[in-house]
C-alpha atoms as a PDB file:
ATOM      1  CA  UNK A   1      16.414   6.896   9.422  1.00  0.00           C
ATOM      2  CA  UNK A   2      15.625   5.454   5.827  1.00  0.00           C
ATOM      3  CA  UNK A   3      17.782   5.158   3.064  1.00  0.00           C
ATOM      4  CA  UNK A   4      14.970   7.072   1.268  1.00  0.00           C
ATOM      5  CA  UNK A   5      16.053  10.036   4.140  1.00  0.00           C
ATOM      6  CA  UNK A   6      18.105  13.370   2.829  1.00  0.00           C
ATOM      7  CA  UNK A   7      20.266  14.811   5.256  1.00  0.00           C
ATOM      8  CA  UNK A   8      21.752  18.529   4.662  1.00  0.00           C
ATOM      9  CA  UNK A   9      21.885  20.797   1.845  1.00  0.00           C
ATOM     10  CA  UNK A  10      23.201  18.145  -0.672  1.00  0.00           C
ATOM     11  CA  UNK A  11      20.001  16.569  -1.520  1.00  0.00           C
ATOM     12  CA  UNK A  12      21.361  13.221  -1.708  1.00  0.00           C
ATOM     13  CA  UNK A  13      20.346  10.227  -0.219  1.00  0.00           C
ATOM     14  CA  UNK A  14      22.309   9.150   2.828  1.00  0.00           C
ATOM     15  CA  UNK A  15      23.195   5.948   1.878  1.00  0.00           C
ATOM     16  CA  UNK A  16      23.336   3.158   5.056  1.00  0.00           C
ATOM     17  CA  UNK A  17      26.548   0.906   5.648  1.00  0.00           C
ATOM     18  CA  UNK A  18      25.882  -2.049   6.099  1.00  0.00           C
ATOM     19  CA  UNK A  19      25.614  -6.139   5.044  1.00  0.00           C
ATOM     20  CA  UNK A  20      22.439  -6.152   3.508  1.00  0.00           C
ATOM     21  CA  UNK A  21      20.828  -4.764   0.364  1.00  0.00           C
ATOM     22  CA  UNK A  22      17.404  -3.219  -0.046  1.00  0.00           C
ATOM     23  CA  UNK A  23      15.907  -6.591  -1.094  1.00  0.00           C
ATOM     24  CA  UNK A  24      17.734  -8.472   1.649  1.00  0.00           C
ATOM     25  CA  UNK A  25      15.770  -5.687   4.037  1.00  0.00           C
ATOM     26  CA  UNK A  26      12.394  -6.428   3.032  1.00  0.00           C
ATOM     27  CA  UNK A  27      13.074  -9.918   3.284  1.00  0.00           C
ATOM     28  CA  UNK A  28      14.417  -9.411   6.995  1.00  0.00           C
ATOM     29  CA  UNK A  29      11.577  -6.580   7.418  1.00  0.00           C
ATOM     30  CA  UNK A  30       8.548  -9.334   5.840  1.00  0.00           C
ATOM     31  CA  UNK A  31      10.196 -12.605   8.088  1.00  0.00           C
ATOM     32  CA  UNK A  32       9.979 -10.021  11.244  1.00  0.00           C
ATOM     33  CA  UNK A  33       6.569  -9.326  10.874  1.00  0.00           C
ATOM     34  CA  UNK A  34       5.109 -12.734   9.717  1.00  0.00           C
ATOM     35  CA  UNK A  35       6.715 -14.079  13.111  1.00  0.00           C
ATOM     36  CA  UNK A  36       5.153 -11.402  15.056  1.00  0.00           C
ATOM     37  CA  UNK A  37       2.004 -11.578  13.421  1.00  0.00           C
ATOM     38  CA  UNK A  38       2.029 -15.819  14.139  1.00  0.00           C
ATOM     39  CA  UNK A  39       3.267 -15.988  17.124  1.00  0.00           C
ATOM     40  CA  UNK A  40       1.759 -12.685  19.199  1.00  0.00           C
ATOM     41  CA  UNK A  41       5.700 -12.478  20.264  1.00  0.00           C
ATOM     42  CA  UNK A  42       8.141  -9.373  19.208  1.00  0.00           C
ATOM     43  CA  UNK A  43      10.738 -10.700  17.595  1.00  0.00           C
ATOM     44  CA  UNK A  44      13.818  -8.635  16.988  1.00  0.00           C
ATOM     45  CA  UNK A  45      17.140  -9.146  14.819  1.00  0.00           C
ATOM     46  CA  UNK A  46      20.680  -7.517  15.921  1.00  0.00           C
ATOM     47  CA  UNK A  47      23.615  -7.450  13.496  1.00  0.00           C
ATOM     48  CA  UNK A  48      26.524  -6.242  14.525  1.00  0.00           C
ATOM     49  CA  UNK A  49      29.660  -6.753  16.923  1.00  0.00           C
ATOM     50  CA  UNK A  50      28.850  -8.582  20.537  1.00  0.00           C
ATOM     51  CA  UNK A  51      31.070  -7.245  23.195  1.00  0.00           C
ATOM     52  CA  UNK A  52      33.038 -10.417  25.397  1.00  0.00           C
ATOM     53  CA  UNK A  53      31.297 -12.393  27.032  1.00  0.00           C
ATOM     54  CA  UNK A  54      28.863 -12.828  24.176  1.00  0.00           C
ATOM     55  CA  UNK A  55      26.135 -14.124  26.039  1.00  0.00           C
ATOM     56  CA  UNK A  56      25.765 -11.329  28.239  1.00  0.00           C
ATOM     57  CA  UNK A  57      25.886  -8.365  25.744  1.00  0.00           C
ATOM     58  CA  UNK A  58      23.121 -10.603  23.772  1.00  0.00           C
ATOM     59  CA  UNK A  59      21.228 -10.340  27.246  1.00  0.00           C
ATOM     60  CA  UNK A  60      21.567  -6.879  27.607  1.00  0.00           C
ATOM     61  CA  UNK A  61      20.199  -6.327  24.153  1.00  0.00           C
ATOM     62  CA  UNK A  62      17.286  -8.277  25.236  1.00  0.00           C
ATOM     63  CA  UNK A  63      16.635  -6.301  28.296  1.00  0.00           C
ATOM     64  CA  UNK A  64      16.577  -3.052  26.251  1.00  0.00           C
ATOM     65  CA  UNK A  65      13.329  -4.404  24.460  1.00  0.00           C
ATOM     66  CA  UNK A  66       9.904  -2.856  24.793  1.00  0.00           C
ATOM     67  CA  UNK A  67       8.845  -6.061  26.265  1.00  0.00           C
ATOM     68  CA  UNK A  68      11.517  -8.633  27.028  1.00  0.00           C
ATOM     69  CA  UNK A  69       9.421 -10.789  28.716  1.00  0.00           C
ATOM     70  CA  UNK A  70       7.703 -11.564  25.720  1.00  0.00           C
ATOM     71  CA  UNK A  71      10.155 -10.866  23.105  1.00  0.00           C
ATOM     72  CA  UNK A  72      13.180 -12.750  20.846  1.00  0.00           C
ATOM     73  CA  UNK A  73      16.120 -11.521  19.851  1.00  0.00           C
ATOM     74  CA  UNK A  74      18.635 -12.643  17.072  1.00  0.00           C
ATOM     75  CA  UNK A  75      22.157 -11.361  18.065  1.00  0.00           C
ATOM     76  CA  UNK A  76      24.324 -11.828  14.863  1.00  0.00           C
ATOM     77  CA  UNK A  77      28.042 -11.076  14.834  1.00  0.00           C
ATOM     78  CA  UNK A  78      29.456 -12.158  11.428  1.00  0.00           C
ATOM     79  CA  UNK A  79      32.398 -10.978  11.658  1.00  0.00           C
ATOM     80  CA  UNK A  80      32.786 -12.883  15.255  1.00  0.00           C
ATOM     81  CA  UNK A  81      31.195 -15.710  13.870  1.00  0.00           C
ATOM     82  CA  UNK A  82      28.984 -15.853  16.765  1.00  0.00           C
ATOM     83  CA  UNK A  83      25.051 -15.983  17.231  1.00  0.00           C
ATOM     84  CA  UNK A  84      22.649 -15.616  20.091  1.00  0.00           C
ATOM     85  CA  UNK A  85      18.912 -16.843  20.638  1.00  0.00           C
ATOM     86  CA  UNK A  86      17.805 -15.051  23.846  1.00  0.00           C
ATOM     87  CA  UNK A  87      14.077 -15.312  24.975  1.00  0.00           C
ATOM     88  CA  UNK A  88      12.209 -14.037  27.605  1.00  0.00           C
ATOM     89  CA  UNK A  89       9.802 -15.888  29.954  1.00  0.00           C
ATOM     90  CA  UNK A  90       6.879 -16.449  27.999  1.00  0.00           C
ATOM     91  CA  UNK A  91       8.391 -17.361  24.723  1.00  0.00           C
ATOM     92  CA  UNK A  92      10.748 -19.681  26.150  1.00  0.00           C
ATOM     93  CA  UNK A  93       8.010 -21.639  27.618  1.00  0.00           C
ATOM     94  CA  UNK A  94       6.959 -21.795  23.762  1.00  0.00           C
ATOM     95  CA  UNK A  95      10.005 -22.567  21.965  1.00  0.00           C
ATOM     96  CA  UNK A  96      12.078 -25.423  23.855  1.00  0.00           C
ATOM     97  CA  UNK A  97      16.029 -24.922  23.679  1.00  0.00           C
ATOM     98  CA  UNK A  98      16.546 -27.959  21.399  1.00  0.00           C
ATOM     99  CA  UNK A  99      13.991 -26.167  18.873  1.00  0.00           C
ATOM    100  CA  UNK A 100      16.214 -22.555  19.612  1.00  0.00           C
ATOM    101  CA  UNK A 101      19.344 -25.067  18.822  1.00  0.00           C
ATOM    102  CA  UNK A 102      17.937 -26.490  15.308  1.00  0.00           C
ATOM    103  CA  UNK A 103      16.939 -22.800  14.470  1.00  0.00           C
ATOM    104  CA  UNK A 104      20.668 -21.827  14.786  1.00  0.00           C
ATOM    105  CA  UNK A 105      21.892 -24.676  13.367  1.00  0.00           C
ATOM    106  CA  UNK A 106      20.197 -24.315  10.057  1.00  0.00           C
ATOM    107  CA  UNK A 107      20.814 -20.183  10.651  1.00  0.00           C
ATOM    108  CA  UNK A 108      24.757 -21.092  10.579  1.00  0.00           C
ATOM    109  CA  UNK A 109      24.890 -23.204   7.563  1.00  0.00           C
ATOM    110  CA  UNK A 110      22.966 -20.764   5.752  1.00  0.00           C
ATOM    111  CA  UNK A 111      25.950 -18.650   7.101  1.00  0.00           C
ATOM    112  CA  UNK A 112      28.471 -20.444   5.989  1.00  0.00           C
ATOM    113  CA  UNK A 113      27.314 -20.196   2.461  1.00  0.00           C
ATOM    114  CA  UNK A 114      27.796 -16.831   2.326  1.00  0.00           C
ATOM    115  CA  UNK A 115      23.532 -15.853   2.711  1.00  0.00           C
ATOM    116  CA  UNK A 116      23.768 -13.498   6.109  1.00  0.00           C
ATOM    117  CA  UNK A 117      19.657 -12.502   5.091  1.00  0.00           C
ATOM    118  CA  UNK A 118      18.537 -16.156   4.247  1.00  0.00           C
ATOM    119  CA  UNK A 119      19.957 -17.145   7.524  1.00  0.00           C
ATOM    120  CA  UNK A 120      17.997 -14.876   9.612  1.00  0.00           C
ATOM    121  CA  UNK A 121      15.132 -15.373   7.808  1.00  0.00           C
ATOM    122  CA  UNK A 122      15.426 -19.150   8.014  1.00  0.00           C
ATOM    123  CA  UNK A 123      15.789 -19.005  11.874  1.00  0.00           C
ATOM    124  CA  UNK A 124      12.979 -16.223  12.232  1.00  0.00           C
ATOM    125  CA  UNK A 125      10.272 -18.686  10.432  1.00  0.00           C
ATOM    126  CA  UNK A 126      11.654 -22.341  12.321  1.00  0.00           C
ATOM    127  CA  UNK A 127      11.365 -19.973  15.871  1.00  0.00           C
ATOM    128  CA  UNK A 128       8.284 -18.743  14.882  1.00  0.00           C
ATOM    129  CA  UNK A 129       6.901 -22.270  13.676  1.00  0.00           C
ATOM    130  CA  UNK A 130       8.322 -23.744  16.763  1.00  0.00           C
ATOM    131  CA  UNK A 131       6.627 -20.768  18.902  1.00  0.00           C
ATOM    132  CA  UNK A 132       3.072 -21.553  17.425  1.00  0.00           C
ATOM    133  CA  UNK A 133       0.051 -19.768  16.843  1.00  0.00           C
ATOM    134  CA  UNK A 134      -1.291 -16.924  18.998  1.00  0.00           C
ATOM    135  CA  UNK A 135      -2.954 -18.605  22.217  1.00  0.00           C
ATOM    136  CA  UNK A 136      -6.543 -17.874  22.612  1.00  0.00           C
ATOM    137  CA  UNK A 137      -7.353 -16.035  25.447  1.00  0.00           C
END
C-alpha cells in the first residue's frame, strides 16, 4: 500500500505511520536500488522493533527474503537503539565483517544526530561500495 492509496468511502488518503517522510522514502527507495543495481545483490532495509535476542529475529528476517543467500538486510530498531547487518553466503564472501562493522559505525553516528534516513542510506552505499561491482560471468 502507497500513501497515494484510498481506502473506503472517505476518499482520503490513508496516511502511513511511521519515521520517515516522503522525501526521506525516495532517498531510502533511490539508495536501495543503486545498491542492487551495483552490486547484483538484493538489499533490503527493516525498521522497526527486534524481538530479544536481536540477532536472531534479524536472522529470521533474513530468511524470509526471496533470496537470502544472496541478499542484505538492514534491521533498524531506533527505539532499541540496536542495528543488524545480516548477509547471506554469497554477499558475505563480498563484503568482509570489518567492512559490515565501518558501515554500522558511520550508520550509528548518523543516528545519533538525529538523521534515521541518512543513516541507512550511508550504510546502504559503504555495503554496496564494499560489495563491488556485478561479477562477470
Amino acid at each position: 500500500m502507497t500513501a497515494g492509496d484510498t481506502s473506503g468511502n472517505s476518499g482520503r488518503p490513508i496516511v502511513l505511520d511511521g519515521p520517515f517522510t516522503t522525501p526521506h522514502l525516495l532517498r531510502l527507495d533511490e539508495a536501495l536500488r543503486v545498491a542492487d543495481r551495483i552490486t547484483g545483490l538484493p538489499f533490503s532495509v527493516y525498521v522497526g522493533d527486534l524481538d530479544e535476542p536481536v540477532p536472531g529475529h534479524a536472522e529470521k528476517l533474513h530468511a524470509q527474503l526471496a533470496d537470502p543467500d544472496r541478499s542484505v538486510l538492514l534491521a533498524v530498531s531506533p527505539n532499541q537503539r540496536v542495528l543488524e547487518i545480516v548477509t547471506g553466503a554469497l554477499p558475505r564472501r563480498r563484503i568482509p565483517d570489518r567492512s559490515a562493522k565501518l558501515a554500522a559505525l558511520s550508520m550509528t553516528a548518523a543516528f545519533g544526530g538525529g538523521d534515521l534516513a541518512g543513516g541507512i542510506v550511508t550504510g546502504l552505499a559503504q555495503l554496496a561500495e564494499h560489495a563491488g561491482r556485478t561479477p562477470a560471468g
